[in-house]
PDB file of N, CA and C in Angstrom:
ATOM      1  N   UNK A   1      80.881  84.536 120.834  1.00  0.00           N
ATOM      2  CA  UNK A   1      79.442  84.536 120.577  1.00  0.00           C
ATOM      3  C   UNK A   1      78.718  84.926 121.868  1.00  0.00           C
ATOM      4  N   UNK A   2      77.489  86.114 121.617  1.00  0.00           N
ATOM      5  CA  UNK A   2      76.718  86.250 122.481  1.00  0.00           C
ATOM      6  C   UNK A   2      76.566  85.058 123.567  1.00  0.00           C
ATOM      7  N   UNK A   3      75.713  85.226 124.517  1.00  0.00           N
ATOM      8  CA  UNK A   3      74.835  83.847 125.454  1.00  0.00           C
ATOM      9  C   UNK A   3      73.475  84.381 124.790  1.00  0.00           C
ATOM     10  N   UNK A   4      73.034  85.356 124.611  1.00  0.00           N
ATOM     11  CA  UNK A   4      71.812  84.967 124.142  1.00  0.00           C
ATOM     12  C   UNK A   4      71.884  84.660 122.285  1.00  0.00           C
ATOM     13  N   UNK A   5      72.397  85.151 121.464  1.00  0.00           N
ATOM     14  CA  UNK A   5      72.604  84.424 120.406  1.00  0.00           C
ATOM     15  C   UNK A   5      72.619  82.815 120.773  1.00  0.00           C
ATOM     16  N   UNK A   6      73.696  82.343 121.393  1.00  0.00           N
ATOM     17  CA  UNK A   6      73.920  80.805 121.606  1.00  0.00           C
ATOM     18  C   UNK A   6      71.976  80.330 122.077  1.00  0.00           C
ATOM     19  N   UNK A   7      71.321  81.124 122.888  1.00  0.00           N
ATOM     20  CA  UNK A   7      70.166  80.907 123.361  1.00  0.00           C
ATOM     21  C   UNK A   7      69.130  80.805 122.292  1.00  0.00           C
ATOM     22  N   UNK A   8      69.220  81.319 121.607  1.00  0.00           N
ATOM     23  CA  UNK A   8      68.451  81.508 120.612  1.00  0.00           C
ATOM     24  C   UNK A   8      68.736  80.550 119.248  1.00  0.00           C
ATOM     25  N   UNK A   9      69.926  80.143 119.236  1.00  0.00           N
ATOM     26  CA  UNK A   9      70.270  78.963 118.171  1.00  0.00           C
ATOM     27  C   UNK A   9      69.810  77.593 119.040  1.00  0.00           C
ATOM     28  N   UNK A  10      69.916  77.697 120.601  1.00  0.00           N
ATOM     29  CA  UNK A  10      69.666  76.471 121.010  1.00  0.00           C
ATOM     30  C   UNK A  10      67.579  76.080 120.644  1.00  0.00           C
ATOM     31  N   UNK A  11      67.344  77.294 121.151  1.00  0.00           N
ATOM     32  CA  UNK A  11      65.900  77.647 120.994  1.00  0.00           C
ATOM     33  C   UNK A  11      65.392  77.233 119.523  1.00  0.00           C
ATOM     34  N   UNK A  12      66.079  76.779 118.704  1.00  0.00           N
ATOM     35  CA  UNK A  12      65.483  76.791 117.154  1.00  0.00           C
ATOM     36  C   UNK A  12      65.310  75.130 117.610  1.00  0.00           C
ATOM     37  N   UNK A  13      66.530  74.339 118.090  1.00  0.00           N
ATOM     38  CA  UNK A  13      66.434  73.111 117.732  1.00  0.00           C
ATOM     39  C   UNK A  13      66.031  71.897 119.398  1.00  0.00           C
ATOM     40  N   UNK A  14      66.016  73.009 120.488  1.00  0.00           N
ATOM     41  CA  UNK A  14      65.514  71.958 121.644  1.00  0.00           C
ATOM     42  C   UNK A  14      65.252  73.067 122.717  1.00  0.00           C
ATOM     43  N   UNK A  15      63.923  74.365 122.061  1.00  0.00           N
ATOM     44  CA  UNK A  15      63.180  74.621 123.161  1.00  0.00           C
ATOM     45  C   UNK A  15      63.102  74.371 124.444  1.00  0.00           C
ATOM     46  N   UNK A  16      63.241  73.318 125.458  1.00  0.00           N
ATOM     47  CA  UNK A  16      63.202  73.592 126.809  1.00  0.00           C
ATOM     48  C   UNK A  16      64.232  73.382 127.058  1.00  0.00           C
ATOM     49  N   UNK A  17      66.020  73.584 126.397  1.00  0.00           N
ATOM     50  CA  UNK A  17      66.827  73.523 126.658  1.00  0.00           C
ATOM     51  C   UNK A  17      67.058  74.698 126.999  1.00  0.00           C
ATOM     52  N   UNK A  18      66.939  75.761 125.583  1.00  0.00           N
ATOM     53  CA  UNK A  18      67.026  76.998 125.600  1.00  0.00           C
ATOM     54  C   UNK A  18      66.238  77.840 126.760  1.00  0.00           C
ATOM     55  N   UNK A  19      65.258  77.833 127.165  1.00  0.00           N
ATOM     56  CA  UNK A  19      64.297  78.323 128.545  1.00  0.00           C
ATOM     57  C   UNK A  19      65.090  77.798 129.895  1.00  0.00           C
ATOM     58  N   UNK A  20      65.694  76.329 129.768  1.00  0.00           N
ATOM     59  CA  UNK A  20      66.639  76.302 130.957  1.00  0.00           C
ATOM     60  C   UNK A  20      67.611  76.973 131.208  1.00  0.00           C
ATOM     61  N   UNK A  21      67.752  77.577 130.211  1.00  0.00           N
ATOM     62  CA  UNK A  21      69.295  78.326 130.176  1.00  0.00           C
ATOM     63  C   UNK A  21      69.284  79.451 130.427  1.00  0.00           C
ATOM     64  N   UNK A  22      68.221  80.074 129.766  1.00  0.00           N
ATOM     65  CA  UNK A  22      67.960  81.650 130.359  1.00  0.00           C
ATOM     66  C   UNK A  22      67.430  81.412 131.531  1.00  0.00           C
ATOM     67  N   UNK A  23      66.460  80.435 132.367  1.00  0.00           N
ATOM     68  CA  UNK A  23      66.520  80.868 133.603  1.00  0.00           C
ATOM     69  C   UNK A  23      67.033  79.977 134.873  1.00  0.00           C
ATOM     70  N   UNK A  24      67.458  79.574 134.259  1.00  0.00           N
ATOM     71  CA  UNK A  24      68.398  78.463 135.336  1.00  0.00           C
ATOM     72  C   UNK A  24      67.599  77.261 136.213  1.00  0.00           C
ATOM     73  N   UNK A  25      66.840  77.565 136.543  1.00  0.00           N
ATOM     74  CA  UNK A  25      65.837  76.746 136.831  1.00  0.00           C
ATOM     75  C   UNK A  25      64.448  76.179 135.986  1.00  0.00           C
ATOM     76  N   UNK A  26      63.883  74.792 137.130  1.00  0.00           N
ATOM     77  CA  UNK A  26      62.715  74.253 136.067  1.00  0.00           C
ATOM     78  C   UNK A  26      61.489  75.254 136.806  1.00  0.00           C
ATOM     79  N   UNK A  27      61.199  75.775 136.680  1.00  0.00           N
ATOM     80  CA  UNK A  27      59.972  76.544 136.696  1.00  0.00           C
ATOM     81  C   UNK A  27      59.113  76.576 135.647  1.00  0.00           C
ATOM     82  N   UNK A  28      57.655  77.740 135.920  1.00  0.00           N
ATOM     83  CA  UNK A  28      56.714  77.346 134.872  1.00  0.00           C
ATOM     84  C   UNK A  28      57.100  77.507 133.583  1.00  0.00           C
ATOM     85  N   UNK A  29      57.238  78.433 133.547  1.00  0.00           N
ATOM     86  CA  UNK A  29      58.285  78.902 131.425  1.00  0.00           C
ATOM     87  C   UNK A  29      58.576  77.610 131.493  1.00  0.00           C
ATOM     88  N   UNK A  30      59.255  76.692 132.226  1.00  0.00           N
ATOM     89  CA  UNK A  30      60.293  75.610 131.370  1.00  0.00           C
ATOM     90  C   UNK A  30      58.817  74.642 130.987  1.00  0.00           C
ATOM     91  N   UNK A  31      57.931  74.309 132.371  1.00  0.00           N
ATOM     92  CA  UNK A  31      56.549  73.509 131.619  1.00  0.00           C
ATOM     93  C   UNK A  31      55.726  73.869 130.801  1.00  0.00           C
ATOM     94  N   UNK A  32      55.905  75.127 130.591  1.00  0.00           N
ATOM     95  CA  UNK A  32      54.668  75.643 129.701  1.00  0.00           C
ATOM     96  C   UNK A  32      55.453  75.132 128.223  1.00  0.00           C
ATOM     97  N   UNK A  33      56.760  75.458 128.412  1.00  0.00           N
ATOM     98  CA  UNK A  33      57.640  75.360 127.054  1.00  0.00           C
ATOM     99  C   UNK A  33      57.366  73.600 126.648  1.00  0.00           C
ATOM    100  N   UNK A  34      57.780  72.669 127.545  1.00  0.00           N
ATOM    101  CA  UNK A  34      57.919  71.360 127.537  1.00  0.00           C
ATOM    102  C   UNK A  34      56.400  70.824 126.755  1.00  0.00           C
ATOM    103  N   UNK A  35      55.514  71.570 127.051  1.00  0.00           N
ATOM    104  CA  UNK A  35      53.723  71.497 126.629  1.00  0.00           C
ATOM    105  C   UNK A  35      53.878  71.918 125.572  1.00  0.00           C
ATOM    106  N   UNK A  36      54.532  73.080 124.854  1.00  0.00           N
ATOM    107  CA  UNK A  36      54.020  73.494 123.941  1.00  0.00           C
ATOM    108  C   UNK A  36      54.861  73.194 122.613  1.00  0.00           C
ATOM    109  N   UNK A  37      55.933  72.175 123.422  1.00  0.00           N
ATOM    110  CA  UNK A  37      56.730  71.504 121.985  1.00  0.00           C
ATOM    111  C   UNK A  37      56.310  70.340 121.712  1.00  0.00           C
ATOM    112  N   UNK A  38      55.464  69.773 123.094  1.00  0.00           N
ATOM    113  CA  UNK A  38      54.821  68.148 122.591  1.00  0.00           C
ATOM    114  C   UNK A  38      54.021  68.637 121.586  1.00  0.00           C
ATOM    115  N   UNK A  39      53.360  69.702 121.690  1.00  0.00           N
ATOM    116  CA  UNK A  39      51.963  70.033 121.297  1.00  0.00           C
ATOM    117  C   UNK A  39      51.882  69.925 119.754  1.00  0.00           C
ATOM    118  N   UNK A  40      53.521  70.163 119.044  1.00  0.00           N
ATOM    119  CA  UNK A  40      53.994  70.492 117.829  1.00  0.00           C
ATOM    120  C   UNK A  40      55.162  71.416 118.353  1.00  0.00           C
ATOM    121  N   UNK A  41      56.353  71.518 117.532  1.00  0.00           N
ATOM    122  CA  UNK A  41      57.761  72.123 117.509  1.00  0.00           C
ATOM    123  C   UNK A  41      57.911  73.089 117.489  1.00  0.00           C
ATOM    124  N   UNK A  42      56.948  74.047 116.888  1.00  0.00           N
ATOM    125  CA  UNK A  42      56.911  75.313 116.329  1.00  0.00           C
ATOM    126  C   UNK A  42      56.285  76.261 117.696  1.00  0.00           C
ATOM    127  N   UNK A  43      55.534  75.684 118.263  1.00  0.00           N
ATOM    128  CA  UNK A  43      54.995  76.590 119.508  1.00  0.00           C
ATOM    129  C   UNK A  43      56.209  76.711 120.750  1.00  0.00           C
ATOM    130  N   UNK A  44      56.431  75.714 120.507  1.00  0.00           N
ATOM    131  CA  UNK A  44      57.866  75.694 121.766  1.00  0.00           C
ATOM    132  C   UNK A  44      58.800  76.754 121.368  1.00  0.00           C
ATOM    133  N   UNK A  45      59.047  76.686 119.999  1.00  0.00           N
ATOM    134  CA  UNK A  45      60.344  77.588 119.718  1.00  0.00           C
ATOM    135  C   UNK A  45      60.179  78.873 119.858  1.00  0.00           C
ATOM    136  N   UNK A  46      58.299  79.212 119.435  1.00  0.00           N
ATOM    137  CA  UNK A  46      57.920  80.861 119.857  1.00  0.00           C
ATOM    138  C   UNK A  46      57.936  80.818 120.698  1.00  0.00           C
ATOM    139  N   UNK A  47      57.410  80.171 121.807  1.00  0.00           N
ATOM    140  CA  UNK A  47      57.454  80.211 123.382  1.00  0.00           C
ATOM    141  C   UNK A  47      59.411  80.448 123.933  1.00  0.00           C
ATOM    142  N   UNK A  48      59.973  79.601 123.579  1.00  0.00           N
ATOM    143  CA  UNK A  48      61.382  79.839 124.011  1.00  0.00           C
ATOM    144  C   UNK A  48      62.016  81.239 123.454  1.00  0.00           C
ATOM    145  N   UNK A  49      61.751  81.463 122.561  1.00  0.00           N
ATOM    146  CA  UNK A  49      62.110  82.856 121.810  1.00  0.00           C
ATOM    147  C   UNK A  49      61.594  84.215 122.663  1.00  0.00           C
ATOM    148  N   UNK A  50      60.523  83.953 122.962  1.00  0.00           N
ATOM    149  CA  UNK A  50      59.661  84.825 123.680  1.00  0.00           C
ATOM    150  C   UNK A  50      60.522  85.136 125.045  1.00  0.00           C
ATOM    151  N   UNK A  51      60.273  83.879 125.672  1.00  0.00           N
ATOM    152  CA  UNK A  51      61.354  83.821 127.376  1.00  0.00           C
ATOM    153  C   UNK A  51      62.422  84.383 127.164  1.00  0.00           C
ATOM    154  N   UNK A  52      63.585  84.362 125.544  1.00  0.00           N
ATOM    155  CA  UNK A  52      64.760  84.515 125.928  1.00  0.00           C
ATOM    156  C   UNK A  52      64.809  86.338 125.501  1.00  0.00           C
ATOM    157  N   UNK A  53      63.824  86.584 124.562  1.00  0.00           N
ATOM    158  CA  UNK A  53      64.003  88.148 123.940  1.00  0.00           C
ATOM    159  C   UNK A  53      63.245  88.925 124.951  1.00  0.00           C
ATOM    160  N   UNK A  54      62.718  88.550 125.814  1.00  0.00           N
ATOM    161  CA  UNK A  54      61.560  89.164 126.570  1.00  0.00           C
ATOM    162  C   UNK A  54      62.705  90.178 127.491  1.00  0.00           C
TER     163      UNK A  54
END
């Protein structure tokens, strides 16, 4: 299996896991992500999707 496939299945079910992974570090992507899954689930996962297809 891909790493970004695997990234992108992680991305469905724990968003700032998936953003850690594509960039290895906690940087802003990972807080913006962490904000935007409290915010509701669904923004995190576009947000992580975004970081990993970008």
């Amino acid at each position: 299996m891909d790493n970004k496939v695997l990234q992108v299945i992680v991305a469905l079910f724990i968003p700032p896991l998936a953003v850690y992974m594509k960039t290895g570090k906690i940087d802003n992507d990972f807080w913006i992500n962490i904000v935007a899954t409290l915010l509701g689930g669904f923004p995190g996962v576009l947000h992580a999707l975004w970081v990993i297809l970008r």
